[in-house]
Protein backbone atom coordinates (compact mmCIF):
# COMPACT_ATOMS: atom_id res chain seq x y z
CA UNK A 1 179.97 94.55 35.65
CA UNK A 2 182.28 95.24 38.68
CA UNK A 3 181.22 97.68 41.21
CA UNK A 4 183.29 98.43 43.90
CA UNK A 5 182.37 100.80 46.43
CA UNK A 6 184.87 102.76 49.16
CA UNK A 7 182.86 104.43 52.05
CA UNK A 8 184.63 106.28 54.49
CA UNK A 9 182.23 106.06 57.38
CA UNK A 10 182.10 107.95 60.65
CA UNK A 11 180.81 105.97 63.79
CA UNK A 12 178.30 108.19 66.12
CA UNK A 13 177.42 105.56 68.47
CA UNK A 14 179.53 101.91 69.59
CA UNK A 15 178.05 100.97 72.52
CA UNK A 16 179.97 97.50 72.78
CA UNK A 17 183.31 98.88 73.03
CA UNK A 18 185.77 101.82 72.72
CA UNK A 19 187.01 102.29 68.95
CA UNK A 20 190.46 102.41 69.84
CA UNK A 21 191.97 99.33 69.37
CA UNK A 22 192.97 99.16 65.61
CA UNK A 23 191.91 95.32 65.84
CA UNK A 24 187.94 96.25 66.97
CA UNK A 25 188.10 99.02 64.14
CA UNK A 26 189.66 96.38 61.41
CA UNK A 27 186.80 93.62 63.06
CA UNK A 28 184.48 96.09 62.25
CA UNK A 29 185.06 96.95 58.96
CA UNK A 30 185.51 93.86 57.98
CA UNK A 31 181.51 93.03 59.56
CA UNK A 32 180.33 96.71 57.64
CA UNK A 33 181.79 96.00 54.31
CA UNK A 34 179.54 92.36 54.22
CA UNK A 35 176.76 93.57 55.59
CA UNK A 36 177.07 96.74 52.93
CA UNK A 37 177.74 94.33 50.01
CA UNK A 38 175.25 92.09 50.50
CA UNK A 39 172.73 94.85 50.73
CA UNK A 40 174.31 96.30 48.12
CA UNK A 41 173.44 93.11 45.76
CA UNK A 42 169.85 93.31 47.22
CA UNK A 43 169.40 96.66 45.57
CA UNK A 44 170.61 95.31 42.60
CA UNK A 45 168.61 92.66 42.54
CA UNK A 46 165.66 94.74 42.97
CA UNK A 47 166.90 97.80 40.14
CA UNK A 48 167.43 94.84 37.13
CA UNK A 49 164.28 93.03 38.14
CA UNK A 50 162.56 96.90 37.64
CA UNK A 51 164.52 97.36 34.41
CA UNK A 52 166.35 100.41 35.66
CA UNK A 53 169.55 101.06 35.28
CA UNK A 54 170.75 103.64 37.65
CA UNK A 55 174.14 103.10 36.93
CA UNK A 56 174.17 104.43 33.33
CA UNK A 57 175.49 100.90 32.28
CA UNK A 58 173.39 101.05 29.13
CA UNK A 59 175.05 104.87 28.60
CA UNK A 60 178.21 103.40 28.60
CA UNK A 61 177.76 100.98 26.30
CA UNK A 62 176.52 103.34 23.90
CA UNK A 63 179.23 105.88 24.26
CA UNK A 64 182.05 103.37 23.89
CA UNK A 65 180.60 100.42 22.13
CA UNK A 66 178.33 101.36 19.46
CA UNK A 67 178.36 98.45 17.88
CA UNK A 68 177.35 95.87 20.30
CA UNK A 69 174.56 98.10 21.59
CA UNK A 70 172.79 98.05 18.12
CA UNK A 71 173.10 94.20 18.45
CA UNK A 72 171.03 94.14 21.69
CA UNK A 73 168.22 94.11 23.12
CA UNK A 74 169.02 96.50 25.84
CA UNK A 75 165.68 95.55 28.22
CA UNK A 76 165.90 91.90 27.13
CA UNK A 77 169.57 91.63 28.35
CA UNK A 78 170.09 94.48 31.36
CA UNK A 79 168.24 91.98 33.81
CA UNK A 80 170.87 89.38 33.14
CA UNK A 81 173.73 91.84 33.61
CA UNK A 82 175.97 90.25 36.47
CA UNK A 83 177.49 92.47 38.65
CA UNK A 84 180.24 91.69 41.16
CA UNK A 85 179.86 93.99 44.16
CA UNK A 86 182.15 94.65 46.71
CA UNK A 87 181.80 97.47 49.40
CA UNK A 88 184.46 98.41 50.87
CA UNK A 89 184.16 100.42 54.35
CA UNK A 90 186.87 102.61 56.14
CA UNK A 91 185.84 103.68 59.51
CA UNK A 92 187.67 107.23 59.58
CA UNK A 93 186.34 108.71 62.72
CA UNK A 94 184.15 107.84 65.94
CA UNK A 95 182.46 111.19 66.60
CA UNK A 96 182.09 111.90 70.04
CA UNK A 97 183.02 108.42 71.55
CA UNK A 98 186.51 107.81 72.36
């Protein structure tokens, strides 16, 4: 299951420096977007291991595939599910700071 995830994100507060410079914005995108996937995955981790599936991945299976979903054991299977994450962040504004 891919997941891919596009947050435009506004910075309130930067303290280490001004968001300016297009390469400290890219630098810290870059640092947001792992930080994000990787809790992303955590969440994850934690939804399959609690059999719930927030995603409506089981919904869509029904809806399109009919087939295969009579042939599975839904609960049995859903914690094995992989899903590649990726979060993706676009900082689009800096509030107040300059």
């Amino acid at each position: 299951m891919n997941l891919n995830l596009k947050l435009p994100v506004n910075v309130v507060e930067y303290a280490r420096d001004n968001l300016q410079d297009k390469a400290n914005v890219q630098r810290l995108n870059d640092q947001l977007s792992e930080i994000m996937t990787q809790d992303a995955e955590e969440i994850i981790r934690t939804l399959q291991e609690s059999g719930c599936d927030a995603f409506g991945i089981g919904r869509q299976l029904i809806a399109r595939y009919p087939a295969i979903w009579k042939s599975v054991n839904w609960n049995k299977e859903y914690p094995d599910v992989r899903f590649h994450t990726q979060v993706t962040v676009d900082i689009v504004g800096n509030g107040i700071l300059n």
